[in-house]
Protein backbone atom coordinates (compact mmCIF):
# COMPACT_ATOMS: atom_id res chain seq x y z
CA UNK A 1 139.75 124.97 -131.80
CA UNK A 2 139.36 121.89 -133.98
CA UNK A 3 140.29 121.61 -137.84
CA UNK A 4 137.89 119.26 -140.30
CA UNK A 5 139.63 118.71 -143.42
CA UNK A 6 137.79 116.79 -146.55
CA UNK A 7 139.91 115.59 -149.33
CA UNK A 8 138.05 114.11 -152.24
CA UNK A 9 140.30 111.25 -153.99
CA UNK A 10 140.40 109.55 -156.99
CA UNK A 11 137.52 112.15 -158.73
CA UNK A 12 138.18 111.79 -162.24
CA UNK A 13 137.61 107.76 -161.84
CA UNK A 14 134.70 108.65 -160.54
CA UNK A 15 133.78 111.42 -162.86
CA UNK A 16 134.43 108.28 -166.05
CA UNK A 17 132.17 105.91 -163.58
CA UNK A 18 128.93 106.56 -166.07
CA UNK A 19 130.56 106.62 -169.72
CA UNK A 20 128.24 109.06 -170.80
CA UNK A 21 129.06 112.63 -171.91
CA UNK A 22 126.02 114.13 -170.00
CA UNK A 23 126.58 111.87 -166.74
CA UNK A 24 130.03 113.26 -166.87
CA UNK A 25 129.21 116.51 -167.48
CA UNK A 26 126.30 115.84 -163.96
CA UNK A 27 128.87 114.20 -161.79
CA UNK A 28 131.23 117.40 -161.99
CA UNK A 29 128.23 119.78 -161.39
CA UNK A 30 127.45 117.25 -158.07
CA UNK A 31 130.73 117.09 -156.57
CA UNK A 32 131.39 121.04 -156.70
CA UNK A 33 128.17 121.74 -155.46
CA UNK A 34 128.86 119.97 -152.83
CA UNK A 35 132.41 120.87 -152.11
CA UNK A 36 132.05 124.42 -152.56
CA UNK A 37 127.92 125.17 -151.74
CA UNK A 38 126.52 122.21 -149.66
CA UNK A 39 129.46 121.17 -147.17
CA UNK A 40 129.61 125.21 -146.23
CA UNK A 41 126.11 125.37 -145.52
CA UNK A 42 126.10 122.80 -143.67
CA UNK A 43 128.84 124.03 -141.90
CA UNK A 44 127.18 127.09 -140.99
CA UNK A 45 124.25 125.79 -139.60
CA UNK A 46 123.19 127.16 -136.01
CA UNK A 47 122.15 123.85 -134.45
CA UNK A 48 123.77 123.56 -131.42
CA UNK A 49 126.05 120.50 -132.60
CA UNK A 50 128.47 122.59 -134.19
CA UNK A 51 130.44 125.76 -134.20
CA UNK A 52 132.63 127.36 -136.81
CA UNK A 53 135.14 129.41 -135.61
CA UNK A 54 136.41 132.49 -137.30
CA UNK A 55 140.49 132.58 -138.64
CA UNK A 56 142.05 134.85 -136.70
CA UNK A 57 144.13 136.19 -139.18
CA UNK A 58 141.24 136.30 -141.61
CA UNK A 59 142.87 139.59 -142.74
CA UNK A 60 145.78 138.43 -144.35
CA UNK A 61 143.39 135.88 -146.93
CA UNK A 62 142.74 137.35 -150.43
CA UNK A 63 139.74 139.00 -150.97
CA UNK A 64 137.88 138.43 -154.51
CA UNK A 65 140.14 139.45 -157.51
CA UNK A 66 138.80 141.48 -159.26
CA UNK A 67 139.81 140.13 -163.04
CA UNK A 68 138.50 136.72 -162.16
CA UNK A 69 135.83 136.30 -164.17
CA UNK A 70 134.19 134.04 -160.77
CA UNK A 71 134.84 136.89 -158.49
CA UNK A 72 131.47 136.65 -157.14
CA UNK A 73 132.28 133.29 -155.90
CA UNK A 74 135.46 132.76 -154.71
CA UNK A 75 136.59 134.88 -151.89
CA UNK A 76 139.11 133.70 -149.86
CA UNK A 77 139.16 136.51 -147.10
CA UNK A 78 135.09 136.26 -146.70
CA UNK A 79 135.11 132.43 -145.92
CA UNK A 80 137.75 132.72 -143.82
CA UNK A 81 136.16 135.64 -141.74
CA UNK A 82 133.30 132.62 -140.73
CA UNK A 83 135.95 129.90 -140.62
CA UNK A 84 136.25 128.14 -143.90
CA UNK A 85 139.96 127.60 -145.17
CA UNK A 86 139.24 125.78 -148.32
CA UNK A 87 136.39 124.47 -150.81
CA UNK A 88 138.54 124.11 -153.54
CA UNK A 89 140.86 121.70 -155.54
CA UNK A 90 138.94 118.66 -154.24
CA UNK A 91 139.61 119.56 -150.38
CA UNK A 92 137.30 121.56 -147.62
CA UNK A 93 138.55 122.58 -144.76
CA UNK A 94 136.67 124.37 -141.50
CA UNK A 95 137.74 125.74 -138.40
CA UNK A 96 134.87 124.79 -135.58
CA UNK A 97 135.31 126.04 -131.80
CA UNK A 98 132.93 123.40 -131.11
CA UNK A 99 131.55 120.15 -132.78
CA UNK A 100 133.94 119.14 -134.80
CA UNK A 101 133.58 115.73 -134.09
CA UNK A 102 129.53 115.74 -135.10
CA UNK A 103 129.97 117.80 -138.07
CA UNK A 104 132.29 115.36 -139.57
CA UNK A 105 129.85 112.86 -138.89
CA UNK A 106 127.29 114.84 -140.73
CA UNK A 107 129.65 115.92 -143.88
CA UNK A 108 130.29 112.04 -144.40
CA UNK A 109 126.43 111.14 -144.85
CA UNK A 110 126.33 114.41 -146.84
CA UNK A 111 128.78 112.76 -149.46
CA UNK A 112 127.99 109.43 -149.12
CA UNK A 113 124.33 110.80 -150.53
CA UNK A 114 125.17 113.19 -152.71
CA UNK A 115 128.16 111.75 -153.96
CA UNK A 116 127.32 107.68 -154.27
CA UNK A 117 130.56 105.83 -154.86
CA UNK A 118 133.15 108.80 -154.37
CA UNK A 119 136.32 107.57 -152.58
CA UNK A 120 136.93 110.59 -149.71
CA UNK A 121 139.42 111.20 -146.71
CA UNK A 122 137.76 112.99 -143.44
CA UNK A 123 140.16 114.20 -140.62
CA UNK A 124 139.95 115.87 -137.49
CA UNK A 125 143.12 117.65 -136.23
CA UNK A 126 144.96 114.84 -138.32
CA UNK A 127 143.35 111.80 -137.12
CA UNK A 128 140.90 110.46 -139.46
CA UNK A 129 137.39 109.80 -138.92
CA UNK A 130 136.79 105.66 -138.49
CA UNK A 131 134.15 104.78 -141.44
CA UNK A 132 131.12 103.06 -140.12
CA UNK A 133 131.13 99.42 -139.94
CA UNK A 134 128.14 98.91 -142.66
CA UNK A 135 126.37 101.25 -145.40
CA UNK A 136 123.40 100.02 -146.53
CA UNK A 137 122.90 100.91 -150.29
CA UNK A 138 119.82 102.34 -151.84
CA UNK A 139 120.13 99.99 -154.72
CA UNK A 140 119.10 96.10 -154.40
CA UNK A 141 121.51 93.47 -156.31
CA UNK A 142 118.93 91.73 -157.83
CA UNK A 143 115.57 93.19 -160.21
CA UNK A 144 116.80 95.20 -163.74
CA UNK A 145 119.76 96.60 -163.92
CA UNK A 146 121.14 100.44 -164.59
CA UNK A 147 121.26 100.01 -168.76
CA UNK A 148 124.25 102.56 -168.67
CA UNK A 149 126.27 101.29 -166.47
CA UNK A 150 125.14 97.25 -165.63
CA UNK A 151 125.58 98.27 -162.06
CA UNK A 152 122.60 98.88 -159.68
CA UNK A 153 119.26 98.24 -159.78
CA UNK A 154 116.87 100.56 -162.61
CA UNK A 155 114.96 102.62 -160.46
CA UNK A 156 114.49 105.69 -162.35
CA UNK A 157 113.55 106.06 -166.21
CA UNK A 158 115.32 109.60 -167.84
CA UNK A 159 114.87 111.15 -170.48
CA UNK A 160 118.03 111.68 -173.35
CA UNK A 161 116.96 112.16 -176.98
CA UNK A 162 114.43 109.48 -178.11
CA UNK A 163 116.31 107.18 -175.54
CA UNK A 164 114.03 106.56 -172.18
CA UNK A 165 116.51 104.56 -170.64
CA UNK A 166 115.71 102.92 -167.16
CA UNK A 167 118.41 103.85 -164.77
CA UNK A 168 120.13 103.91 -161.23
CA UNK A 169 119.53 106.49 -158.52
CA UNK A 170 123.08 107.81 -159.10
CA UNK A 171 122.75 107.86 -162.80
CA UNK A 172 119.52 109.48 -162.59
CA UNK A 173 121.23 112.26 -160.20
CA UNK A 174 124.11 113.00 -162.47
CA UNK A 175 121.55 113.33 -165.40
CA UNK A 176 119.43 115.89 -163.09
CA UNK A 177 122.41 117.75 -162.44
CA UNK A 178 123.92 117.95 -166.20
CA UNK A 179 120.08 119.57 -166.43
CA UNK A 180 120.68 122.28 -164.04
CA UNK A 181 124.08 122.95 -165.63
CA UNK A 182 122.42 123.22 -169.57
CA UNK A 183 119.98 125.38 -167.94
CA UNK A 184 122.45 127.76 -166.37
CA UNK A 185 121.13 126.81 -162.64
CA UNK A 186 124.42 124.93 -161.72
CA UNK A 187 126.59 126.40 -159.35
CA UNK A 188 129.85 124.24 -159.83
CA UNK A 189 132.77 126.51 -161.13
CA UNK A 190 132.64 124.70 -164.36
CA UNK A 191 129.22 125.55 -164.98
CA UNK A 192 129.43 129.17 -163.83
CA UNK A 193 132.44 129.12 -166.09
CA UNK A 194 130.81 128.01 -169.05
CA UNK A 195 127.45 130.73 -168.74
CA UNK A 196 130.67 133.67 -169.00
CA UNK A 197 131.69 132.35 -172.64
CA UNK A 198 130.39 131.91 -175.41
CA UNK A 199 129.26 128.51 -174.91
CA UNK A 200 126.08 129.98 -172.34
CA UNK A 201 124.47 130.54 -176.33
CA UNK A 202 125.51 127.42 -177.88
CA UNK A 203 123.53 124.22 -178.01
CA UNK A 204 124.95 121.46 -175.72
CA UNK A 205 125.72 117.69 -177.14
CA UNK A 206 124.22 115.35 -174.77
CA UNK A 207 126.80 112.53 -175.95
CA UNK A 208 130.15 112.05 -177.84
CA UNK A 209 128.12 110.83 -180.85
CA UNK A 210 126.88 114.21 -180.89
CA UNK A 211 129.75 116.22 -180.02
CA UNK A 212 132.04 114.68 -182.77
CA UNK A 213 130.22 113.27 -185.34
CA UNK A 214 131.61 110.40 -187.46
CA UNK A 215 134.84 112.44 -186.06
CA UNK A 216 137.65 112.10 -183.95
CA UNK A 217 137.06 112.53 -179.94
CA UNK A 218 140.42 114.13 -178.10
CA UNK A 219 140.13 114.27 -174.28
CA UNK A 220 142.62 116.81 -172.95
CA UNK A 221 143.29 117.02 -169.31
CA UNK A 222 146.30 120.13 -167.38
CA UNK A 223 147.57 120.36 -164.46
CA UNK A 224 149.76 122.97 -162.75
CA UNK A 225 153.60 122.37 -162.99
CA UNK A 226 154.74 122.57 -159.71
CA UNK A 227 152.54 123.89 -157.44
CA UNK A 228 152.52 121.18 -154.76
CA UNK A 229 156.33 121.99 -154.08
CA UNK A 230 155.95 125.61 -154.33
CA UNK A 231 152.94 125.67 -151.75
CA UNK A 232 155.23 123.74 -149.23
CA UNK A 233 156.19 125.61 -145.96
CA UNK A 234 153.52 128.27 -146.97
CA UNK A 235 151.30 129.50 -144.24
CA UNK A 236 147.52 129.32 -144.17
CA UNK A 237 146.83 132.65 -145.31
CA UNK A 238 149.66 132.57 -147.89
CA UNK A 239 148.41 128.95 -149.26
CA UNK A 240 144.78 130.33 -149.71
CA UNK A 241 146.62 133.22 -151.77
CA UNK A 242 149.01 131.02 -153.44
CA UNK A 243 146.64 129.04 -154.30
CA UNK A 244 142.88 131.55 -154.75
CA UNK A 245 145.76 133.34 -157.47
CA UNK A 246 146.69 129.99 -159.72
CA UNK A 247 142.96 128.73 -159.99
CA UNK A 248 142.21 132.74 -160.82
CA UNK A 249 144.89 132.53 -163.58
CA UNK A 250 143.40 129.48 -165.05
CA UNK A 251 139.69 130.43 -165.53
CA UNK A 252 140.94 133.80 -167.06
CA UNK A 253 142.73 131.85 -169.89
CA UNK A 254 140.58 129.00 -169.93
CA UNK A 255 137.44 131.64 -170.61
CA UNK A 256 139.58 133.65 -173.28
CA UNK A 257 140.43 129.99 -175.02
CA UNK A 258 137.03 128.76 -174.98
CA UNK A 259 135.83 132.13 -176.32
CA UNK A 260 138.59 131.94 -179.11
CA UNK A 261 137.40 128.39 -180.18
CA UNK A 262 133.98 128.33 -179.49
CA UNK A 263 131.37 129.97 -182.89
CA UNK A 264 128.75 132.39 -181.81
CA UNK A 265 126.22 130.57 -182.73
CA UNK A 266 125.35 126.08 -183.39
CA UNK A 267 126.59 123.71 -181.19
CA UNK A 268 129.59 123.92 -178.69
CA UNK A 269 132.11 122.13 -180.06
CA UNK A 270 133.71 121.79 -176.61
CA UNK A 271 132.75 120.69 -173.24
CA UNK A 272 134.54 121.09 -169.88
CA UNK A 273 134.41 118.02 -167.23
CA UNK A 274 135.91 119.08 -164.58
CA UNK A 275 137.83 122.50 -163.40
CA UNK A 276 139.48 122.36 -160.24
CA UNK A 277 142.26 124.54 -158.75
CA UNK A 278 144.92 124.28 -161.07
CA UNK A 279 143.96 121.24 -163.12
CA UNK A 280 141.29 120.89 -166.22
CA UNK A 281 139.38 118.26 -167.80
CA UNK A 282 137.11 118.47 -171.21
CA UNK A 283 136.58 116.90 -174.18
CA UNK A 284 136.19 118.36 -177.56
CA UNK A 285 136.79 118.05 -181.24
CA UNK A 286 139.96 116.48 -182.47
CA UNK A 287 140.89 119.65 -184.79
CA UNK A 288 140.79 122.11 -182.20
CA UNK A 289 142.68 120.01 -179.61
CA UNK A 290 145.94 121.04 -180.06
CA UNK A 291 144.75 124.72 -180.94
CA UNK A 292 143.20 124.86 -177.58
CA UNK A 293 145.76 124.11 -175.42
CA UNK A 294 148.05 126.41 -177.56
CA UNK A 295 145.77 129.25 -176.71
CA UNK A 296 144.94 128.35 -173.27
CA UNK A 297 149.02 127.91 -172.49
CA UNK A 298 149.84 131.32 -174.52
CA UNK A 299 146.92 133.35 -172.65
CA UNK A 300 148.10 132.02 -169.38
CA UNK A 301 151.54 132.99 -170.26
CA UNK A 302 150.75 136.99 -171.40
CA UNK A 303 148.65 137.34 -167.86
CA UNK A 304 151.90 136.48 -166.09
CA UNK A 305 154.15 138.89 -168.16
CA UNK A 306 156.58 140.65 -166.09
CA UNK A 307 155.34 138.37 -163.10
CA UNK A 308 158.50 137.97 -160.74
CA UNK A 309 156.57 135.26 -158.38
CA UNK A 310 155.55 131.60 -159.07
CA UNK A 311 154.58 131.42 -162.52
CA UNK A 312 151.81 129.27 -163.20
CA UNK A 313 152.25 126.64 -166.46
CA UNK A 314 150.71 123.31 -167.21
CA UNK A 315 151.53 119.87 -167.97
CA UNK A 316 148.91 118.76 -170.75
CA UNK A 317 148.05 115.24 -171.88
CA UNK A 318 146.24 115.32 -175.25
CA UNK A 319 144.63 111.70 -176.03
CA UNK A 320 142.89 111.64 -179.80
CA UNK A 321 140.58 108.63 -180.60
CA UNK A 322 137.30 107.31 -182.63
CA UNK A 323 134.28 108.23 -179.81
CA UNK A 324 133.83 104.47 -179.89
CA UNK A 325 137.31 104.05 -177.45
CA UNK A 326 135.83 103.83 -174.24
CA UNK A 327 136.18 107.21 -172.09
CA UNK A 328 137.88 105.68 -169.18
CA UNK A 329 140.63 104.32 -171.30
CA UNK A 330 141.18 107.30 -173.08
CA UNK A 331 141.33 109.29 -169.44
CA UNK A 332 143.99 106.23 -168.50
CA UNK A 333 145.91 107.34 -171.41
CA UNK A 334 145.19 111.12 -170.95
CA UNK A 335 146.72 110.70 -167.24
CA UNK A 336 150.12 108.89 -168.86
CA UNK A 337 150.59 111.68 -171.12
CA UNK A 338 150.41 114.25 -168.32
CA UNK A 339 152.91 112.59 -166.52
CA UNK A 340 155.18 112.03 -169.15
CA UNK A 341 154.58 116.12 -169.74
CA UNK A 342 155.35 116.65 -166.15
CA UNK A 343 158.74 114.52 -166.09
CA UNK A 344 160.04 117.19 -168.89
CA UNK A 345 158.99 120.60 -166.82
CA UNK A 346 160.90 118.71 -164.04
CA UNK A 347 164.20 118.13 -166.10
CA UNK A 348 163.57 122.02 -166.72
CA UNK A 349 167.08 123.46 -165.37
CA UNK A 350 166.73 127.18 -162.96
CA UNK A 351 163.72 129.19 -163.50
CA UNK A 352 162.83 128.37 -166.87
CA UNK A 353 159.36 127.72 -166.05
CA UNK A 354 157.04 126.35 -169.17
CA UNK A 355 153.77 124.44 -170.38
CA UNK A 356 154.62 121.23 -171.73
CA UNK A 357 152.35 118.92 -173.88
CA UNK A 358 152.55 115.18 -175.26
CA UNK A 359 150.29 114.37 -177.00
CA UNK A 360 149.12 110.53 -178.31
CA UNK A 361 146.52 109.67 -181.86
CA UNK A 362 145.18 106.29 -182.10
CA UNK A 363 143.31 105.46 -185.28
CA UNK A 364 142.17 101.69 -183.77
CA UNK A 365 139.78 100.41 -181.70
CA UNK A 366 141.59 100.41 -179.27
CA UNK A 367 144.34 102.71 -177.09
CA UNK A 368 147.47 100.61 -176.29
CA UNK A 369 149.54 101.96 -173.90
CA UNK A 370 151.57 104.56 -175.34
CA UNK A 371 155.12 103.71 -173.84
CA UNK A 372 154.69 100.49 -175.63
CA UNK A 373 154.19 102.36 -179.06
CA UNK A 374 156.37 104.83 -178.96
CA UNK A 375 159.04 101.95 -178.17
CA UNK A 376 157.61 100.09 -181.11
CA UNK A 377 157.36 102.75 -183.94
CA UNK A 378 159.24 105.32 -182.60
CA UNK A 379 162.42 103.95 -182.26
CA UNK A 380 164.08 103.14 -185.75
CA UNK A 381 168.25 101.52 -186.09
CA UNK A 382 170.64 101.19 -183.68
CA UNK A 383 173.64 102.43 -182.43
CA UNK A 384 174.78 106.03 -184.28
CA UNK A 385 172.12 104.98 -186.74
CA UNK A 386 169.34 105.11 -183.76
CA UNK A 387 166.59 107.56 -185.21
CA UNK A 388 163.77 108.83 -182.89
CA UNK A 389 160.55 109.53 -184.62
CA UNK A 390 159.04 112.21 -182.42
CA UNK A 391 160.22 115.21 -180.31
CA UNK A 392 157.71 114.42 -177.51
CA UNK A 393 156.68 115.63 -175.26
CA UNK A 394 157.57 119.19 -176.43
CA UNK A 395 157.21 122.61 -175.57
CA UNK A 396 153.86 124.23 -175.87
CA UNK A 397 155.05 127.99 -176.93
CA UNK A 398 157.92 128.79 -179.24
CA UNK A 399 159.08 129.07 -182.60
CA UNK A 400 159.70 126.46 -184.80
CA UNK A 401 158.60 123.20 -185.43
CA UNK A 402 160.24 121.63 -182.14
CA UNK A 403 157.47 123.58 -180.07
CA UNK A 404 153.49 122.57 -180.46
CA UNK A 405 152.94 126.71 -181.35
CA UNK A 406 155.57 126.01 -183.87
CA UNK A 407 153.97 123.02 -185.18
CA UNK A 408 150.46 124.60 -185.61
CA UNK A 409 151.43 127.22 -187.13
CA UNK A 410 152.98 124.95 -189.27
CA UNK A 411 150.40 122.91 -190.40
CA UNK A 412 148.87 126.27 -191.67
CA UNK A 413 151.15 126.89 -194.06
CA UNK A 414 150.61 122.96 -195.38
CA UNK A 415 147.13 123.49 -196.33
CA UNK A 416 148.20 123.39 -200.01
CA UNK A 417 151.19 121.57 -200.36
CA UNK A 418 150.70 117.47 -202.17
CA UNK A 419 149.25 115.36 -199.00
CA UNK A 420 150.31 112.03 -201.42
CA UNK A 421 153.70 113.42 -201.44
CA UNK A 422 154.39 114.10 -197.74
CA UNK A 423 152.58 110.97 -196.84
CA UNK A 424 155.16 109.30 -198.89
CA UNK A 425 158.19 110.69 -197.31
CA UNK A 426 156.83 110.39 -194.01
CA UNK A 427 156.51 106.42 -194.68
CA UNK A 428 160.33 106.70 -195.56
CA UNK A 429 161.15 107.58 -192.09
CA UNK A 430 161.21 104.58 -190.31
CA UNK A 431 162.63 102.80 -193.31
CA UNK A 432 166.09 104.94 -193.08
CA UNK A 433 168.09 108.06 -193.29
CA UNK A 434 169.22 107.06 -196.72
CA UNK A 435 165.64 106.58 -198.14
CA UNK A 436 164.04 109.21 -196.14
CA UNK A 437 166.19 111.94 -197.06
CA UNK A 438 165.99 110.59 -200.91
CA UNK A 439 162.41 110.93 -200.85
CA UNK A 440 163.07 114.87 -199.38
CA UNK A 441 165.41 115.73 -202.46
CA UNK A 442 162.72 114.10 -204.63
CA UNK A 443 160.07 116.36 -203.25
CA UNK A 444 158.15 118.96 -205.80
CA UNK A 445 159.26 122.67 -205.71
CA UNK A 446 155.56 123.64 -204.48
CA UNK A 447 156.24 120.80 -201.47
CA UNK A 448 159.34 121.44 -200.78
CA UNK A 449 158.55 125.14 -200.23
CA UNK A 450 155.50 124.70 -197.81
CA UNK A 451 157.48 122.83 -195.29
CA UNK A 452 160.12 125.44 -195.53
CA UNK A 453 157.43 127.71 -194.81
CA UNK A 454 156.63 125.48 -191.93
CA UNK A 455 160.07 125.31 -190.62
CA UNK A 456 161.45 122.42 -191.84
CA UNK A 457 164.71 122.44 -194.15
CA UNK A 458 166.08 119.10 -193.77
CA UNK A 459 165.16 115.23 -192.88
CA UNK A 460 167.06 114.95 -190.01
CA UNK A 461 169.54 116.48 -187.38
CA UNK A 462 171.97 114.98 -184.88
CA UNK A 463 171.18 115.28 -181.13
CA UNK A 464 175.15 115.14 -180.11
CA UNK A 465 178.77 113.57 -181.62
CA UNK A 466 177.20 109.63 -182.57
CA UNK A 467 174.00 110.52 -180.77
CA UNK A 468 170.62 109.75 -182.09
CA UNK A 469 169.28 111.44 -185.54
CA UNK A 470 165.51 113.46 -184.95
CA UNK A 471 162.94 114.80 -187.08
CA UNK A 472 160.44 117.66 -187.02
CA UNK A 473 158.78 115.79 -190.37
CA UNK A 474 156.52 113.33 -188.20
CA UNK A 475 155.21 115.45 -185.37
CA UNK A 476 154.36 117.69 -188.55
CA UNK A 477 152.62 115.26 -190.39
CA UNK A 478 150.57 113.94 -187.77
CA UNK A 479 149.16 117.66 -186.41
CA UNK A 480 148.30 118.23 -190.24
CA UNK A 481 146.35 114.60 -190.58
CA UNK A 482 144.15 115.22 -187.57
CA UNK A 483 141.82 117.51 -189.00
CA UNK A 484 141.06 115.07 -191.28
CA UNK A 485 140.46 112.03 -189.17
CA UNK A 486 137.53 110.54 -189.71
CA UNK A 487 136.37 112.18 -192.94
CA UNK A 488 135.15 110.50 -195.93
CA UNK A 489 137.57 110.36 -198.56
C-alpha cells in the first residue's frame, strides 16, 4: 500500500492574486472543486495506472452528521470505504494498492491546469514528488496584457457590468467559476454553503465598489484555536473525526450568522472567500463586522454547551478600510491580527478555552502595519503614568465592555447620547489622566448616563500596584464610529 498526500500552500495569496471581488470569489470555487470533486475522480478512475485501496478500518471514520447542514457532502466513513483519507482543509490524501507513483504524476498536471500559479506539496509515503524540470506556460510574455492583473498575455475578453475587459486564461477561469457559484452550480463548500442561507435569494456584488458603496470594506478572516496541537498523536480514523466534527461545527454557526445578518431580500451584504476546515475568509460591510463574528463566536459556543471534548473557538482578525486599500494588504493585515488573537488564546491558563478577536480601522489610504500604530497612539506617559489606549485583542463573548459582546452591546445603548461630546473626551485620552477624566466629570447627565448604560463608570482603572492605567472609553468609541464611516456628514 502506498499513501499520496496533497497539501495546498500559501491559498489565500493566491486567492488575493486577481484583486477582484468576483475573481476571488472564482478562485475559491476552483480550488475546492478540485480538492474535494476533481482530484477524487480522478482518483477513482479504472485505468489500469492506478489503484485505490480501501482503509481497512474504514469503520471507525465518521459517517455524515446529520446536523451539518453539508451532510450530503462530507462523509468521512464513505470516502474512506474507497480509500480517500482527506479532501479537506487544503490537503487530499489517497490510499492506492497500486499506482501511486503515476497518479501523483497525474494530480500535479491536474493542478497545475486547474489551479495556474497555486504553490502545492505532493508526497508519496513521505518522499516528495521531484517537480519537472520545465513548465511551459499557456500565456506568451509579450502581445496585451491581462488589464486586471498586468500579468499574462489578454487572451480572453469577459464580461462584468458594462466592463468587457480583455483578460488572462486564469482570470478568465476564476470569472467562469464565480459564474457557476452565482448560479448555484458550484460545488466548493463555500458555494454549497451559501445556496443553504439566505444569501441563495440575494443579489450578488460583482466588486467591492458594489458591495460597500462609498462605505467602509472590513475583511475578516478565523481560524481554529488549537486544533493543530490537539490533533497530534491522533490516529487516522480519530483525525478524520476530530477533524469532519470542527469543520461541521463551523458551517452550522457560520450558516446561522449569515442567516442572522443577511435581509431576505436586495443585495447580500456579505460574501464568503474561502471556508476551509476550521478557518474562514469573507468580506462584508464594515457595520456588521464586528456583529458577525459576535454571532458566529456565540453560535459556535451554544452548539458546544455541555461539550466535555475539544471545544472548538476561533482566533479572528477583523481589518476595516476604504475599498480603495488594496485587498492583499488588507489580507496582510487581516493575517497579523489573527496572530496577535492567537498569542492571547495561548496565554489562556487550564481549560479556559475562548474566541478571541483584535480587531484594526484605518481611515487612510493606506494600512500601516498595526504593531507600529498601536506603539505610536496607543501607548500614552511613562512609568506609573504609562496609559494603554486599547484592551486588544479581547475576548469575543462576555459581559462588559472589556469583551467585543460587551462592547456591541454597548454601542447600542450610545445611539442617542452627544457624539460631539464623547468625541471630545475621547481626544482627552492620549492627552492625560488629569484632562481625560476632567472632560468625564464635565460630561452632560444624558451622556454620562448612556455610557453607564454601556458599562462604563469611570476614565480609567489600574492594571496592578504602579502598573499601567486602561480604558474601556476608546475601544467604545471606535465600535460606535464604524457604522458611520464613510457617510456624508
Amino acid at each position: 500500500m502506498n499513501r499520496v498526500h496533497i497539501e495546498f500552500q500559501r491559498v489565500q495569496t493566491w486567492i488575493f492574486a486577481v484583486p477582484r471581488l468576483r475573481a476571488m470569489v472564482g478562485a475559491n470555487t476552483l480550488l475546492g472543486e478540485t480538492l474535494r470533486v476533481e482530484l477524487p475522480q480522478l482518483a477513482r478512475q479504472k485505468n489500469g495506472s492506478w489503484l485505490l485501496a480501501p482503509i481497512a478500518s474504514h469503520t471507525s471514520y465518521p459517517a455524515a452528521d446529520p446536523d451539518d447542514p453539508l451532510k450530503d457532502h462530507d462523509d468521512p466513513a464513505a470516502d474512506a470505504r474507497v480509500g480517500v483519507l482527506s479532501r479537506d482543509g487544503g490537503h487530499f490524501e489517497a490510499q492506492f494498492a497500486s499506482g501511486a507513483q503515476a497518479f501523483a504524476e497525474e494530480a500535479r498536471k491536474l493542478i497545475q491546469e486547474r489551479l495556474p500559479g497555486l504553490r502545492f506539496r505532493v508526497t508519496v509515503d513521505g518522499k516528495e514528488l521531484k517537480k519537472s524540470r520545465v513548465h511551459l506556460s499557456t500565456e506568451l510574455p509579450v502581445l496585451a496584457p491581462c488589464e486586471w492583473t498586468g500579468r499574462g498575455l489578454a487572451s480572453a475578453i469577459i464580461e462584468q457590468g458594462d466592463e468587457r475587459p480583455a483578460v488572462s486564461l486564469d482570470v478568465e477561469s476564476r470569472h467562469q467559476a464565480a459564474k457557476k457559484s452565482e448560479e448555484g452550480r458550484a460545488r466548493d463548500l463555500a458555494s454549497l454553503l451559501i445556496s443553504m442561507t439566505n444569501l441563495k435569494g440575494l443579489q450578488r456584488p460583482q466588486d467591492l465598489d458594489e458591495l460597500v458603496g462609498k462605505r467602509y470594506l472590513a475583511l475578516i478572516q478565523a481560524d481554529g484555536n488549537g486544533v493543530g496541537s490537539a490533533a497530534a498523536g491522533k490516529c487516522d480514523s480519530d483525525r478524520a473525526a476530530f477533524f469532519h466534527r470542527n469543520r461541521v461545527l463551523l458551517r452550522r454557526a457560520l450558516q446561522f450568522a449569515i442567516n442572522e445578518h443577511s435581509p431576505r431580500q436586495g443585495q447580500a451584504p456579505l460574501v464568503p472567500l474561502m471556508l476551509g476546515g476550521d478557518d474562514l475568509l469573507l468580506v462584508c460591510r464594515a457595520e456588521i463586522a464586528l456583529p458577525f463574528v459576535v454571532t458566529l463566536c456565540k453560535e459556535l459556543d451554544r452548539i458546544q454547551f455541555n461539550n466535555s471534548n475539544f471545544k472548538l473557538t476561533l482566533g479572528v482578525g477583523v481589518v476595516i478600510a476604504k475599498p480603495t486599500v488594496p485587498i492583499y494588504r488588507l489580507h496582510e493585515v487581516a493575517e497579523q491580527l489573527v496572530s496577535s488573537a492567537k498569542r492571547r488564546f495561548r496565554g489562556f491558563a487550564g481549560n479556559t478555552a475562548r474566541s478571541v478577536v483584535d480587531w484594526a480601522v484605518y481611515t487612510t489610504s493606506w494600512a500601516d502595519e498595526p504593531g507600529e500604530v498601536r506603539r505610536r497612539d496607543w501607548l500614552c506617559g511613562t512609568k506609573q503614568e504609562l496609559r494603554i489606549l486599547s484592551q486588544r485583542p479581547l475576548d469575543v463573548l462576555g459581559e462588559g465592555p472589556g469583551t467585543l459582546q460587551g462592547l456591541v452591546a454597548g454601542v447600542a445603548k450610545l445611539k442617542d447620547a452627544p457624539r460631539s461630546q464623547l468625541h471630545y473626551l475621547v481626544d482627552q485620552l492620549s492627552r492625560g489622566r488629569t484632562l481625560s477624566e476632567l472632560a468625564f466629570e464635565e460630561l452632560s447627565l444624558e451622556a454620562r448616563r448612556a455610557l453607564s448604560n454601556a458599562g462604563v463608570s469611570t476614565v480609567w482603572r489600574p492594571t496592578s500596584n504602579n502598573g499601567p492605567w486602561l480604558t474601556e472609553l476608546f475601544d467604545l468609541f471606535e465600535v460606535f464610529e464604524i457604522a458611520r464611516l464613510g457617510k456624508s456628514a
